[in-house]
Each structure stands twice: as structure tokens, then as C-alpha cells.
Protein backbone atom coordinates (compact mmCIF):
# COMPACT_ATOMS: atom_id res chain seq x y z
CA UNK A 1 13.81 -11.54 -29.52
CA UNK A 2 11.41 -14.56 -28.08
CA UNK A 3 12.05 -17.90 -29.84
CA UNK A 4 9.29 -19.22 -31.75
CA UNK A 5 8.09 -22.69 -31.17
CA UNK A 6 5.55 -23.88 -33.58
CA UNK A 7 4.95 -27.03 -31.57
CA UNK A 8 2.94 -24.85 -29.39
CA UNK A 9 0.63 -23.96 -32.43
CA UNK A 10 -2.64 -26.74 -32.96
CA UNK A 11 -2.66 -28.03 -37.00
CA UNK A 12 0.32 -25.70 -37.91
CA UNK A 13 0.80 -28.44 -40.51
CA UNK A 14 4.23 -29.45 -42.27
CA UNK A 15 6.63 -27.05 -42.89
CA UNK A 16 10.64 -27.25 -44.78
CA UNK A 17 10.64 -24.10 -45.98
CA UNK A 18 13.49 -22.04 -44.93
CA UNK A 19 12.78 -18.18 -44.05
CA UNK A 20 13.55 -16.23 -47.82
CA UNK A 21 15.76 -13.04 -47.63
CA UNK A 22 13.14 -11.49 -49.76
CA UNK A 23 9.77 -12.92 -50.11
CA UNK A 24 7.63 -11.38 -52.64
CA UNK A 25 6.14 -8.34 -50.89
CA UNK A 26 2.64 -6.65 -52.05
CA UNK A 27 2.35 -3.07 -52.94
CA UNK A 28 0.07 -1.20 -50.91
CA UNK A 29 -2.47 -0.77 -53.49
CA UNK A 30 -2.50 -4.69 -53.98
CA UNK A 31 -2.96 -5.06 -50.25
CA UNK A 32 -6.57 -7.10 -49.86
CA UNK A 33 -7.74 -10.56 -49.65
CA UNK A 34 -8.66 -12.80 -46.39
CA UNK A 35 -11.77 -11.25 -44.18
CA UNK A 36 -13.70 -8.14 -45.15
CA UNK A 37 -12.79 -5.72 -42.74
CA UNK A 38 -14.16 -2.73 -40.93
CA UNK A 39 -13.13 0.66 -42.73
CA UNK A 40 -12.07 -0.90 -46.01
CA UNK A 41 -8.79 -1.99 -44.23
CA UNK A 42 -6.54 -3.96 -45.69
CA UNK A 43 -4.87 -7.14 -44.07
CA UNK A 44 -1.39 -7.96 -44.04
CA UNK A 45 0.94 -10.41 -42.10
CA UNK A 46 5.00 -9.68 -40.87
CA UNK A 47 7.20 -11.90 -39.78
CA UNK A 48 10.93 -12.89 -41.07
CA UNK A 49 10.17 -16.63 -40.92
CA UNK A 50 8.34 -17.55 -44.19
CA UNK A 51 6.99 -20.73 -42.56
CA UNK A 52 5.36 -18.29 -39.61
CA UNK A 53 3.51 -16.33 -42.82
CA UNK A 54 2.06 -18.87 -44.62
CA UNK A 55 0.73 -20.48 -40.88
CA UNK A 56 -0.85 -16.81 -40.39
CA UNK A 57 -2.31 -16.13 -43.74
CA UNK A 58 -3.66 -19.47 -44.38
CA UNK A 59 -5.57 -18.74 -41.46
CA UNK A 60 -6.97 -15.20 -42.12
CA UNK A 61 -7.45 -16.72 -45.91
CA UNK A 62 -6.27 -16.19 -49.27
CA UNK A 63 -4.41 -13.15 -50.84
CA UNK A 64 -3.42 -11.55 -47.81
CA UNK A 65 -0.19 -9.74 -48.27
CA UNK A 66 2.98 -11.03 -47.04
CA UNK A 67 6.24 -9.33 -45.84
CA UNK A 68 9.62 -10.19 -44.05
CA UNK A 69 9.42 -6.94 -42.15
CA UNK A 70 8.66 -3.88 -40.68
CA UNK A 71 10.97 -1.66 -43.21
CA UNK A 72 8.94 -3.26 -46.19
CA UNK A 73 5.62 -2.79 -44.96
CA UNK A 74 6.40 1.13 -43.80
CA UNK A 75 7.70 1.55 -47.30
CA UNK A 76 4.24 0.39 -48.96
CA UNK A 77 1.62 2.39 -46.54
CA UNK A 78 -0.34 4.73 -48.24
CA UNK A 79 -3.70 6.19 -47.04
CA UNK A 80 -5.59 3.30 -46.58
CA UNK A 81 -6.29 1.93 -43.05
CA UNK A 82 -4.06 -1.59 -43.07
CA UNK A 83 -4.16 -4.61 -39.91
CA UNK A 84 -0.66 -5.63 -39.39
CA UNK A 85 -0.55 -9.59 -38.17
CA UNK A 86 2.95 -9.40 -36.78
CA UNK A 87 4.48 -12.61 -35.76
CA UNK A 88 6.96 -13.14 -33.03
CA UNK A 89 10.35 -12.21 -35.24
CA UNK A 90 8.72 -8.48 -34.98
CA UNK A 91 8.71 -8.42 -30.68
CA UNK A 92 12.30 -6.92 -31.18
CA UNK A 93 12.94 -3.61 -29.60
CA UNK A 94 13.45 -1.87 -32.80
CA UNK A 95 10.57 -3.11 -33.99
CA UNK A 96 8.50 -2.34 -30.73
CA UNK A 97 10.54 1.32 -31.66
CA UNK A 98 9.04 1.58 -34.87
CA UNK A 99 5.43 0.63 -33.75
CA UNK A 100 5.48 3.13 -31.39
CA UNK A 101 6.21 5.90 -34.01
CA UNK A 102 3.35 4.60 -35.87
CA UNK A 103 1.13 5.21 -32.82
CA UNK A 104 2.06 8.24 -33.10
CA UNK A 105 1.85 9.54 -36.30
CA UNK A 106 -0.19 6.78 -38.43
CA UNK A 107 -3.41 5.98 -36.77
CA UNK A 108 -4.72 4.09 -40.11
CA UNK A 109 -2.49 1.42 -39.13
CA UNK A 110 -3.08 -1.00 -36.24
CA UNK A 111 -1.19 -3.58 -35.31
CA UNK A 112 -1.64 -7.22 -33.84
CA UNK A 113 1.24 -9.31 -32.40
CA UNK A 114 0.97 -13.21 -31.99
CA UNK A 115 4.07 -14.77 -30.04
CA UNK A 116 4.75 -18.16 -29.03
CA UNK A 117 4.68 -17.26 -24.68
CA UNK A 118 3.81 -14.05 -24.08
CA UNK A 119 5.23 -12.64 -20.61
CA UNK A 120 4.44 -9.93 -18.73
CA UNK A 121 7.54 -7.63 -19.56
CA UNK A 122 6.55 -8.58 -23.23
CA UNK A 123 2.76 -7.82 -22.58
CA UNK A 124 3.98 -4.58 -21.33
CA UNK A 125 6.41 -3.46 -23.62
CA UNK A 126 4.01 -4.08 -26.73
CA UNK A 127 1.09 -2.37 -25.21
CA UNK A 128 3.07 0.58 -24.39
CA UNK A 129 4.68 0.89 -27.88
CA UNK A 130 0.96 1.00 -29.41
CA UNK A 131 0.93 -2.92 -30.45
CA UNK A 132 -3.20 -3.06 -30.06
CA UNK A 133 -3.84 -6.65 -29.04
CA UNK A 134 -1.30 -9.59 -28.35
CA UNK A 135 -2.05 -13.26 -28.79
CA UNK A 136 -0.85 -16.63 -27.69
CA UNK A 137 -0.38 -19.73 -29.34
CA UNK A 138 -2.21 -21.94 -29.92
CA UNK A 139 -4.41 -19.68 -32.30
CA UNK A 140 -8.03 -19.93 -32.56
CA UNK A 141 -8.64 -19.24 -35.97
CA UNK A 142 -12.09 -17.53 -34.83
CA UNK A 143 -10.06 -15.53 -32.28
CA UNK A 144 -7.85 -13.96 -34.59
CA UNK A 145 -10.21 -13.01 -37.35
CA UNK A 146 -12.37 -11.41 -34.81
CA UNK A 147 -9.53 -9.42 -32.98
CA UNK A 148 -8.24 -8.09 -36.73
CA UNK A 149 -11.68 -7.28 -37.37
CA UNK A 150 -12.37 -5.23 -33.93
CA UNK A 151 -8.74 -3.13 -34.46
CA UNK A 152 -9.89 -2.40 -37.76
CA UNK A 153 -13.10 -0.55 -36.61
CA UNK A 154 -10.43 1.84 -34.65
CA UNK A 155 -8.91 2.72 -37.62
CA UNK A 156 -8.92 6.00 -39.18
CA UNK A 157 -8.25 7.31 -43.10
CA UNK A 158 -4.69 8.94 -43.16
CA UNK A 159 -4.87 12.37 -44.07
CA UNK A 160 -3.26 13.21 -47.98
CA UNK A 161 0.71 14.60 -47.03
CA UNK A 162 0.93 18.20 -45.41
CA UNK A 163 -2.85 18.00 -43.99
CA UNK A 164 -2.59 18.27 -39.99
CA UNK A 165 -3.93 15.59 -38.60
CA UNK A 166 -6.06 17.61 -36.50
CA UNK A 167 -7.98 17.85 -39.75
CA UNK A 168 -9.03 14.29 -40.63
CA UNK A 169 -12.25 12.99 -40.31
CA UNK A 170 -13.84 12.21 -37.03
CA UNK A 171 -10.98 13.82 -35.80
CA UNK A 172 -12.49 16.61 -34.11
CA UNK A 173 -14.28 15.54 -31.31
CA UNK A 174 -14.80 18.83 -30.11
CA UNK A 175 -14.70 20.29 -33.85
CA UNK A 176 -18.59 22.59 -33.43
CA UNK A 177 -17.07 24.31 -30.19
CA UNK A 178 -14.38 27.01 -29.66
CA UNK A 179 -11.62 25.43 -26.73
CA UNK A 180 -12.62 28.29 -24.80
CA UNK A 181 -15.67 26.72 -24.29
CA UNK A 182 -14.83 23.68 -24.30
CA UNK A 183 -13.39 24.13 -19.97
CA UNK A 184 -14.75 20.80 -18.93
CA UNK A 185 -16.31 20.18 -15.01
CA UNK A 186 -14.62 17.98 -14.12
CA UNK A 187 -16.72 15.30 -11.40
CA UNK A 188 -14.76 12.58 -9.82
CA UNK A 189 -17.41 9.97 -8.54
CA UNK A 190 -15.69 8.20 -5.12
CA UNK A 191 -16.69 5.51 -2.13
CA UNK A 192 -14.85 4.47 0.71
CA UNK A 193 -15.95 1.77 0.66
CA UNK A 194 -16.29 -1.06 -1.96
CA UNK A 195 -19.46 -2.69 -3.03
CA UNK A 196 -21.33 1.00 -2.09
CA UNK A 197 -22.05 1.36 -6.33
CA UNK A 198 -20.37 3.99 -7.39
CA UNK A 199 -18.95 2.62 -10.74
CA UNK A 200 -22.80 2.13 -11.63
CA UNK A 201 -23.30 5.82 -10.44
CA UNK A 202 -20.02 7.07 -12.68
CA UNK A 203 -21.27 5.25 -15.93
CA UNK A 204 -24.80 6.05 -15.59
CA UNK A 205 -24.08 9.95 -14.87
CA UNK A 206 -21.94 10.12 -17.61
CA UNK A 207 -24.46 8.19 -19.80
CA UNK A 208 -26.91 10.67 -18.82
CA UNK A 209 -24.87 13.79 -19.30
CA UNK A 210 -23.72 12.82 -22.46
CA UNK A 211 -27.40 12.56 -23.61
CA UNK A 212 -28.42 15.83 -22.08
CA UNK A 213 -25.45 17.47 -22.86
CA UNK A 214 -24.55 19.94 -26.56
CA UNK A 215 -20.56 19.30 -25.92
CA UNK A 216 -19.18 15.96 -25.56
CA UNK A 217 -18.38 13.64 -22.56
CA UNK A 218 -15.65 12.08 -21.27
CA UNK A 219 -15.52 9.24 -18.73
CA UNK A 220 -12.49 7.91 -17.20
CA UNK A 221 -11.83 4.42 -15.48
CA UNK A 222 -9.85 5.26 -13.02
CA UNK A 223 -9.84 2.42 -10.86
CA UNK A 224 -6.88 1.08 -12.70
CA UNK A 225 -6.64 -2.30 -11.04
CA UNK A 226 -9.88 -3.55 -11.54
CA UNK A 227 -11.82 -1.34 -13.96
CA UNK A 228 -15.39 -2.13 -14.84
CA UNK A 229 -16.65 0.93 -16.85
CA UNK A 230 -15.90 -1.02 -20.58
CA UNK A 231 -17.94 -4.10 -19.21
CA UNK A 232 -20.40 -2.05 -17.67
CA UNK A 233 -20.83 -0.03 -21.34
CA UNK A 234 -20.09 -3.45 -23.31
CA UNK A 235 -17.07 -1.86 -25.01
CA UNK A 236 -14.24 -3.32 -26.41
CA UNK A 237 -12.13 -0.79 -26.05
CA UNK A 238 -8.56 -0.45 -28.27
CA UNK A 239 -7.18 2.03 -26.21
CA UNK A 240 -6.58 2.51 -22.37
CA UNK A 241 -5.37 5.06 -19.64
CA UNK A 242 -2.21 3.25 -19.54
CA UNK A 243 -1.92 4.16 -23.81
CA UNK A 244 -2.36 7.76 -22.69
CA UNK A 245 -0.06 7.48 -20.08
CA UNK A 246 2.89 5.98 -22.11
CA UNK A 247 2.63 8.39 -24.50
CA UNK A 248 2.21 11.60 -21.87
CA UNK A 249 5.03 13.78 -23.09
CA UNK A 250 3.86 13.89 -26.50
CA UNK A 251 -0.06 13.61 -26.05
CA UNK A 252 -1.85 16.12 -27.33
CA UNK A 253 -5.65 16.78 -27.55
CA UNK A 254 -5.28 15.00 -31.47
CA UNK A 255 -3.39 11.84 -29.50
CA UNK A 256 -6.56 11.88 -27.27
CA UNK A 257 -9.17 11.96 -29.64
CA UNK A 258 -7.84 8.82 -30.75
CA UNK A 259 -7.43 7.04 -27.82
CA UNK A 260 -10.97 7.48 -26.72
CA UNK A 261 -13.52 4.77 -27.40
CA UNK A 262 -17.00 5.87 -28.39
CA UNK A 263 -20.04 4.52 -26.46
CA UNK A 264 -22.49 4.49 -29.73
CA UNK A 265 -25.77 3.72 -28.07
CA UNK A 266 -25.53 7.28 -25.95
CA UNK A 267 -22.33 9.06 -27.81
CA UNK A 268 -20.43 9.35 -24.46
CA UNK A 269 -16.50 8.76 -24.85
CA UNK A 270 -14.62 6.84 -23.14
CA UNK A 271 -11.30 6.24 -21.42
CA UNK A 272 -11.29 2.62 -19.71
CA UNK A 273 -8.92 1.37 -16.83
CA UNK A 274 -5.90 -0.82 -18.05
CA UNK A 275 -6.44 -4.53 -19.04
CA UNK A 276 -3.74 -5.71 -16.70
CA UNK A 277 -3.78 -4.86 -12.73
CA UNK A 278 -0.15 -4.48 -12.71
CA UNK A 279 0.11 -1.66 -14.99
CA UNK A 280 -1.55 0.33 -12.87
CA UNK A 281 1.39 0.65 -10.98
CA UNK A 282 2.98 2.39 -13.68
CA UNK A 283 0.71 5.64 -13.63
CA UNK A 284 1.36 7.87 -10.97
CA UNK A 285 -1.14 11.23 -10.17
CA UNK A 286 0.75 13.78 -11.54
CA UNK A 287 0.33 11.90 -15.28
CA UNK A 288 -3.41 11.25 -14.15
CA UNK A 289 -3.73 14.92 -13.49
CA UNK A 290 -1.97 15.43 -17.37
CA UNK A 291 -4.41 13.52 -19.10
CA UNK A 292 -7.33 15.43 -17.34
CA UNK A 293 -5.93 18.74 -18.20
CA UNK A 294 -5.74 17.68 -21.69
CA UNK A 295 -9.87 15.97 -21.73
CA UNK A 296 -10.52 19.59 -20.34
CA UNK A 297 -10.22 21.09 -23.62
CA UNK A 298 -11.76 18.56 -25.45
CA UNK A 299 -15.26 18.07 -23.53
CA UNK A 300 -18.02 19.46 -21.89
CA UNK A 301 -17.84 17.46 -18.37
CA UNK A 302 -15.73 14.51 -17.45
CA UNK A 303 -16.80 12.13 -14.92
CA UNK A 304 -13.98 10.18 -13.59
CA UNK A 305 -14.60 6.59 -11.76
CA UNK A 306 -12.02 5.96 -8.73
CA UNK A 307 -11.26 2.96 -6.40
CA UNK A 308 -12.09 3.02 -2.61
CA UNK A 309 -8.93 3.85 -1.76
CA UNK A 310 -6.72 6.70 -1.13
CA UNK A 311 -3.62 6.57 -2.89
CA UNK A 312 -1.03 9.05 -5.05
CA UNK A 313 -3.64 8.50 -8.19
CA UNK A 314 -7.31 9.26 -6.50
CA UNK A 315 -6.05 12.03 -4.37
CA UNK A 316 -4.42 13.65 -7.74
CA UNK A 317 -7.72 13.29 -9.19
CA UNK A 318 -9.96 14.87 -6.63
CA UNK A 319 -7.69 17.90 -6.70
CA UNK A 320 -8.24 18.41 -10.23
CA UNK A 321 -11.67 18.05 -10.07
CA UNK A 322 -14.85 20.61 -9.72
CA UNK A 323 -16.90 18.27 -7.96
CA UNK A 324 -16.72 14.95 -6.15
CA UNK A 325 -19.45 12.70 -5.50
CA UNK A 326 -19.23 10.54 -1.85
CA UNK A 327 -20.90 7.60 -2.61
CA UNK A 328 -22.43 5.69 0.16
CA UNK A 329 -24.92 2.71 0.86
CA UNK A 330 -26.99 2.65 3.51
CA UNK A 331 -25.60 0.88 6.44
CA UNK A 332 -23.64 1.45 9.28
CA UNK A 333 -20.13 0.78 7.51
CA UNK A 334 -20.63 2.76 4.84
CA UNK A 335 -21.53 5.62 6.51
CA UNK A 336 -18.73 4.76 9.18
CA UNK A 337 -16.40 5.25 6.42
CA UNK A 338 -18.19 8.27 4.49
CA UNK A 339 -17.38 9.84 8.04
CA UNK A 340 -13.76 8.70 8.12
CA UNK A 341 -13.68 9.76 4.29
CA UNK A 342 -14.78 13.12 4.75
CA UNK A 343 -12.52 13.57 7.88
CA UNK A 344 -9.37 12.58 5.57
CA UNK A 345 -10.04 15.11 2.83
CA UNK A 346 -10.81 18.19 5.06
CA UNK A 347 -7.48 17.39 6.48
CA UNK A 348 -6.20 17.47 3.08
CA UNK A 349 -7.73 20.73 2.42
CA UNK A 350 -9.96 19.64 0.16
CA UNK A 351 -13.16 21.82 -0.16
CA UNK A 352 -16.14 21.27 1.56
CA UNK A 353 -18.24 22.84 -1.04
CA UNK A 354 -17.20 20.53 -3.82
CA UNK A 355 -17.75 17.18 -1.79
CA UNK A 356 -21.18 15.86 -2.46
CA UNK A 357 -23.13 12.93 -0.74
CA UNK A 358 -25.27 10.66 -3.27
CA UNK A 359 -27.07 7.86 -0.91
CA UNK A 360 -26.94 4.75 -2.62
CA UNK A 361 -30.25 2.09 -2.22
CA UNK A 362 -31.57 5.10 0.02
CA UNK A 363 -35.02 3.44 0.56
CA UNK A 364 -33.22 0.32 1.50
CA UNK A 365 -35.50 -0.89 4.49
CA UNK A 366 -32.62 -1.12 7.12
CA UNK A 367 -33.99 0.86 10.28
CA UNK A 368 -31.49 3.75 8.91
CA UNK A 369 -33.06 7.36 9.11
CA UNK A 370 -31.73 9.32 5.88
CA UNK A 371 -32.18 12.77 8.43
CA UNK A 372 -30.21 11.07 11.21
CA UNK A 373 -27.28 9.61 8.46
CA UNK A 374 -27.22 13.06 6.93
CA UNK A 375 -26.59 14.66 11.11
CA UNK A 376 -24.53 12.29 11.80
CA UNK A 377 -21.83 13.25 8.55
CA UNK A 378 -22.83 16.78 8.84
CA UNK A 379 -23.65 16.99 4.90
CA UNK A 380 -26.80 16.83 2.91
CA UNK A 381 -27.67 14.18 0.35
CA UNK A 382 -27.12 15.67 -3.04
CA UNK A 383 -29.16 12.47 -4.59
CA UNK A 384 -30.98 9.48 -3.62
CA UNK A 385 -30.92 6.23 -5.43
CA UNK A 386 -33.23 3.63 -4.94
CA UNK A 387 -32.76 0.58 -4.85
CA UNK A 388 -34.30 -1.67 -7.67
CA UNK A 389 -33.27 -5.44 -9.56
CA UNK A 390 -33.08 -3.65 -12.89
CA UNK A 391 -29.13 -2.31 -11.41
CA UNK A 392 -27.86 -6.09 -11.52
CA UNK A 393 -29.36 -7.01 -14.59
CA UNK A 394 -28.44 -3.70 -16.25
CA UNK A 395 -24.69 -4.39 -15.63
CA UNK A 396 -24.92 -7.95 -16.48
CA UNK A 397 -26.49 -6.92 -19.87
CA UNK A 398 -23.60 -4.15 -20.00
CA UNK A 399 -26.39 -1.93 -20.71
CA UNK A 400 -26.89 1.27 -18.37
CA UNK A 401 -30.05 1.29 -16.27
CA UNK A 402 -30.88 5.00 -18.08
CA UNK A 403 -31.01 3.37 -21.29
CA UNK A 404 -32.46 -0.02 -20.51
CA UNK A 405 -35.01 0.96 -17.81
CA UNK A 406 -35.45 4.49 -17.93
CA UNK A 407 -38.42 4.87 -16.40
CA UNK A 408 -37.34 3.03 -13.29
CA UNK A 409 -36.46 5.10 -10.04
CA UNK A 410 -33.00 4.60 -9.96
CA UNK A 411 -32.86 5.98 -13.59
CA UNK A 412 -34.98 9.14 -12.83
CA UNK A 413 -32.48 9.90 -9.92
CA UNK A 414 -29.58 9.75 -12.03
CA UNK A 415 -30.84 12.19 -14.91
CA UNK A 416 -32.37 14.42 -12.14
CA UNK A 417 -28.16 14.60 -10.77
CA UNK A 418 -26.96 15.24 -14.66
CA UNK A 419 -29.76 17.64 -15.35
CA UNK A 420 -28.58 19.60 -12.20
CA UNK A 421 -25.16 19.40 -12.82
CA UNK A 422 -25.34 20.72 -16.27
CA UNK A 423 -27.71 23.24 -15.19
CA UNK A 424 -25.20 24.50 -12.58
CA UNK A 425 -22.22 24.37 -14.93
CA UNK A 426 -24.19 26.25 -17.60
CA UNK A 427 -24.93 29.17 -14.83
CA UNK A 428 -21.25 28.98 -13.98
CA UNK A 429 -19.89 29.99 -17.62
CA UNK A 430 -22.59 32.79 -17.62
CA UNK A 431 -20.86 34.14 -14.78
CA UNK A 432 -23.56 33.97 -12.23
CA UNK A 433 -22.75 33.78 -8.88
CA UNK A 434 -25.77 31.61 -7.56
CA UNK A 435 -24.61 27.65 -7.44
CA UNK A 436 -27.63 25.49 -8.54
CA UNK A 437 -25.97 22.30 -7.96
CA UNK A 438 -27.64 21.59 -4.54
């Protein structure tokens, strides 16, 4: 277990008290006091040290509950969603052990560790056992009550004993529609090159399909060093691929459900990239190609976002997909690479009929003729986006161009490529042979 130093906490105050062996715990009924939170959960702050409680609930205010550990608070859940403060006594592995059966089978309770240093191993650990935020002293008072409040909102009712969970509320994502139809296309969105825009084409698709579309959408970061769907949808997200991943023999289209984060201005759902680079080397394709078997049953289409780069993880993913879209600006290394791209994948056997070319800034006024780029790779453009300022200041508003200027070119482009795509998938499941989708 870390050592905790309060030195390295700003106006911790004076403290003599020694840790109790039993400090008076609340019943979960009594649970309540500091900030009104999200859900009607109630607050409540861990730690063996009674010095480190009364630094943590004087901070999130008075009456918040207060118990030694893990054991007492398990013993006083009930149904109502609770915010667990857990200070650094509770970054043990059995109680990392215990969180992580919590993630699993309590999803009204969230948890929030604060430690002294925080490490990487410890970062990693936590995250993986379910702990949904971790923060470092000193503690911004601000900070804290902000990141109870936004775990809170992810929070769900417990359902009464010997109800599945499949059962609770906003549970059942894909609750109005059968699984079998409920076979989600599956469209991986790919560049060879970076800086070509193709995480502004993957989040504005999906956007746009999850308007248009009757069954749900999924989108998946799955650039999972460097991520930019949640910023580019303003999200904070609770959940990441890396929460699916370390949880892949047990996850189940329930697990899913609540590891998704819901886009509320379009209803699109969403799986962002990890928060740390390094844990993307912890997911390899084969548990990539798991968790997009599992979305399968619980959407409509899934649009998956992918780094320029061909690795174990994007080469899993274009295999398990129905269609991939080759993003490419309009100049002469994109398209350089577009040709090198689409070289590489037919020597992977990858279908030629499921590789689609969407020119990016295709009226760009570079001397390039679309005809001759379209020769020279020996495909047709699927799409072409224009180029247009309201792209920049869309993603710096972390609002998607469909939404905030949807009467703008590039917009039109990008509903045109949903409509068709849903269009074509809709002919599909009524088992016509004629492919719409260009």
C-alpha cells in the first residue's frame, strides 16, 4: 500500500488524531450530506486513517458518511446510487479486488481514489479494477466536488434482489429491437496518413447516422494512443476501451451498455480511446475484435475511428468490419499513401469491394484533378468533402459540423454518406442483392 504524506496536501490543517479501529459508520439509508449529486447519489468517504476522513469530508462538506473500509461500506449498500471518496489506505490489492467485483456487479456505485503520488502501475491497476477517476494531492476542493459530481451522473439505480440486471432502467440500449436485428455494419473509418481528417469524418458519420438511424449507434475510438472522438463530442466520458478490455472475459452486452457514454445532443453512444497512451499497449486485436462482436448485437451500425497506422489492433478491426472508409486529402502525399494503403490491404486479402475512398477538402484549389487522383488509385470517390472554416471551429467548440453548421457543404456531404449507408444496409437485411452504397 502507498504511504500517505499529508504534507503534500495545501491547508490540510492540524491533525493528532490517531486512526480509530471503529469509527462510527453510517447506515446506508443515513448516507447524504455534502454536494447534491446527480441521480440522488449519496456521498461517502473510505479510508482507515481517521485524520485522512475528516481532511476529505470537510472538503465535500458536512454529513457525509464516514467509514474505515471497504468491508463496512459493502455491508451498508442498498439500492441507492452511492460516490465512494476512497483515500490512499484503500489502493491495496484486495481492495483494488473488491472494486473490481463492484464493477462488475454494482453499477450504482462509483468509486473515486485520491492518493498522495499516483504512479503509473497505480494509475493502471485502479483503472483496470473499475476505480472511475484518480486524484493527486494537493486537492482542489473545486476539482473534487466536480469529479464526484460527473461519476455520479454514470450511475445507475440497482435493481431490487433476483431482478437481472439486464432489466434495470436505461439498461436496454437496444431494448425496442429483437438481437436478430440488431447485426450491426460495422464501418471502420481509416487514413494513411495523419492530418488527412478522418477522426472529423468518423464522429460526424456517426453523428449523422445516429440521427437518421431507428436502432442505435456505436462509435469507437480506436486510435488508442491519442484519441480525439470525446473532445471532438465534448464528452467526459467514465468509461473507456481499455474498461472493456480489462474486463473481456466476462463482458457481456449488459457490461457494455454500461460502459458506453451517451452523446445527448444527437443520442449516438460512445466508446472513447484510453486516457493514457501507454495503455494502449495493453489491448491487442483479437480483444478489439471481442468488443466489436459484442457492439454487434447491441446497435444498428458502428463506426470505428483508427490511427494511420497499421498495426495488430487496426488490421483486427478492418477484418471485422463491413466497410472501410480510405480517407484522403488532396495532395500528392496523401494520395501517395492512399496508393501504398490500398496496395498493403489487397495483399492482405482484404476486399476490394468493402474499401471506400472519401476525398477529404476535395475542392481544395491545389492543381489536383479529382478524375486523374481517382485513375491514378484505380477506385472511385465514394464522397467528397469540401473544404470549409466551420471544420476547425466545429472541433474547437467540440461540437460536430452536422449539428453546428448543418447547412454548410461539408455537413451535406456527410449526411448524403450516412443516408447511403443506411440505405444500403437496410436493402441488405431485405435480402436484396443490388448494393446501393456506391
Amino acid at each position: 500500500m502507498q504511504d500517505f504524506n499529508f504534507d503534500d496536501f495545501s491547508d490540510f490543517g492540524d491533525f493528532g488524531a490517531e486512526a480509530e479501529p471503529e469509527a462510527a459508520a453510517a447506515p446506508a439509508e443515513e448516507f447524504g450530506g455534502g454536494p447534491a449529486l446527480p441521480n440522488g447519489a449519496a456521498l461517502a468517504v473510505v479510508d482507515s486513517d481517521q485524520a485522512v476522513r475528516d481532511y476529505l469530508s470537510g472538503l465535500l462538506g458536512e454529513g457525509v458518511a464516514t467509514l474505515n473500509n471497504l468491508a463496512e461500506l459493502e455491508s451498508r449498500l442498498g439500492m441507492t446510487p452511492i460516490v465512494a471518496v476512497l483515500g490512499p489506505s484503500c489502493a491495496s490489492s484486495a481492495d483494488l479486488t473488491r472494486i473490481e467485483v463492484w464493477s462488475r456487479t454494482r453499477p450504482e456505485v462509483g468509486t473515486l481514489l485520491v492518493t498522495a503520488e499516483l504512479s503509473t502501475d497505480l494509475l493502471r491497476t485502479a483503472m483496470r479494477a473499475g476505480v472511475k477517476d484518480v486524484l493527486t494531492a494537493p486537492i482542489d476542493q473545486m476539482n473534487l466536488v466536480e469529479t464526484v459530481s460527473r461519476i455520479a451522473e454514470g450511475l445507475r439505480v440497482a435493481a431490487p434482489s433476483g431482478v437481472p440486471s439486464a432489466l434495470q432502467p436505461g439498461a436496454g440500449i437496444g431494448a425496442d429491437f429483437d438481437g436478430d436485428e440488431l447485426d450491426a455494419r460495422v464501418i471502420t473509418v481509416f487514413s494513411t496518413k495523419g492530418g488527412s481528417g478522418k477522426s472529423v469524418v468518423a464522429t460526424n458519420l456517426a453523428v449523422s447516422l445516429a440521427r437518421q438511424s431507428e436502432k442505435p449507434v456505436i462509435l469507437i475510438d480506436g486510435h488508442l494512443q491519442f484519441g480525439d472522438v470525446a473532445v471532438m463530442l465534448k464528452l467526459q466520458p467514465q468509461n473507456t476501451v481499455v474498461d472493456a478490455v480489462s474486463q473481456i472475459d466476462r463482458l457481456d452486452n449488459v457490461l457494455m451498455q454500461q460502459l458506453l457514454t451517451t452523446h445527448e445532443p444527437s443520442g449516438l453512444l460512445v466508446l472513447p480511446a484510453p486516457l493514457e497512451p501507454t495503455f494502449a499497449d495493453q489491448i491487442t486485436g483479437e480483444q478489439m475484435a471481442q468488443v466489436i462482436a459484442i457492439c454487434r448485437q447491441l446497435a444498428g451500425h458502428i463506426v470505428i475511428d483508427t490511427p494511420a497506422i497499421f498495426n495488430e489492433v487496426v488490421l483486427s478491426t478492418i477484418e471485422a468490419s463491413d466497410d472501410v472508409l480510405l480517407v484522403a486529402g488532396l495532395d500528392i502525399p496523401n494520395i501517395k499513401n492512399v496508393k501504398v494503403g490500398l496496395s498493403t490491404l489487397s495483399l492482405l486479402d482484404v476486399p476490394r469491394e468493402k474499401l471506400h475512398l472519401i476525398l477529404n477538402r476535395a475542392d481544395s484549389k491545389v492543381k489536383l484533378d479529382v478524375g486523374e487522383v481517382e485513375k491514378t488509385l484505380q477506385i472511385q470517390a465514394a464522397a467528397h468533402v469540401p473544404s470549409d472554416v466551420v471544420v476547425p471551429i466545429s472541433v474547437n467548440k467540440g461540437s460536430p459540423v452536422v449539428l453546428s453548421a448543418p447547412r454548410s457543404g461539408v455537413a451535406k456531404a456527410l449526411e448524403e454518406l450516412a443516408f447511403r449507408l443506411l440505405d444500403s444496409h437496410d436493402t441488405a437485411l431485405a435480402g436484396s442483392s443490388k448494393r446501393k452504397f456506391f
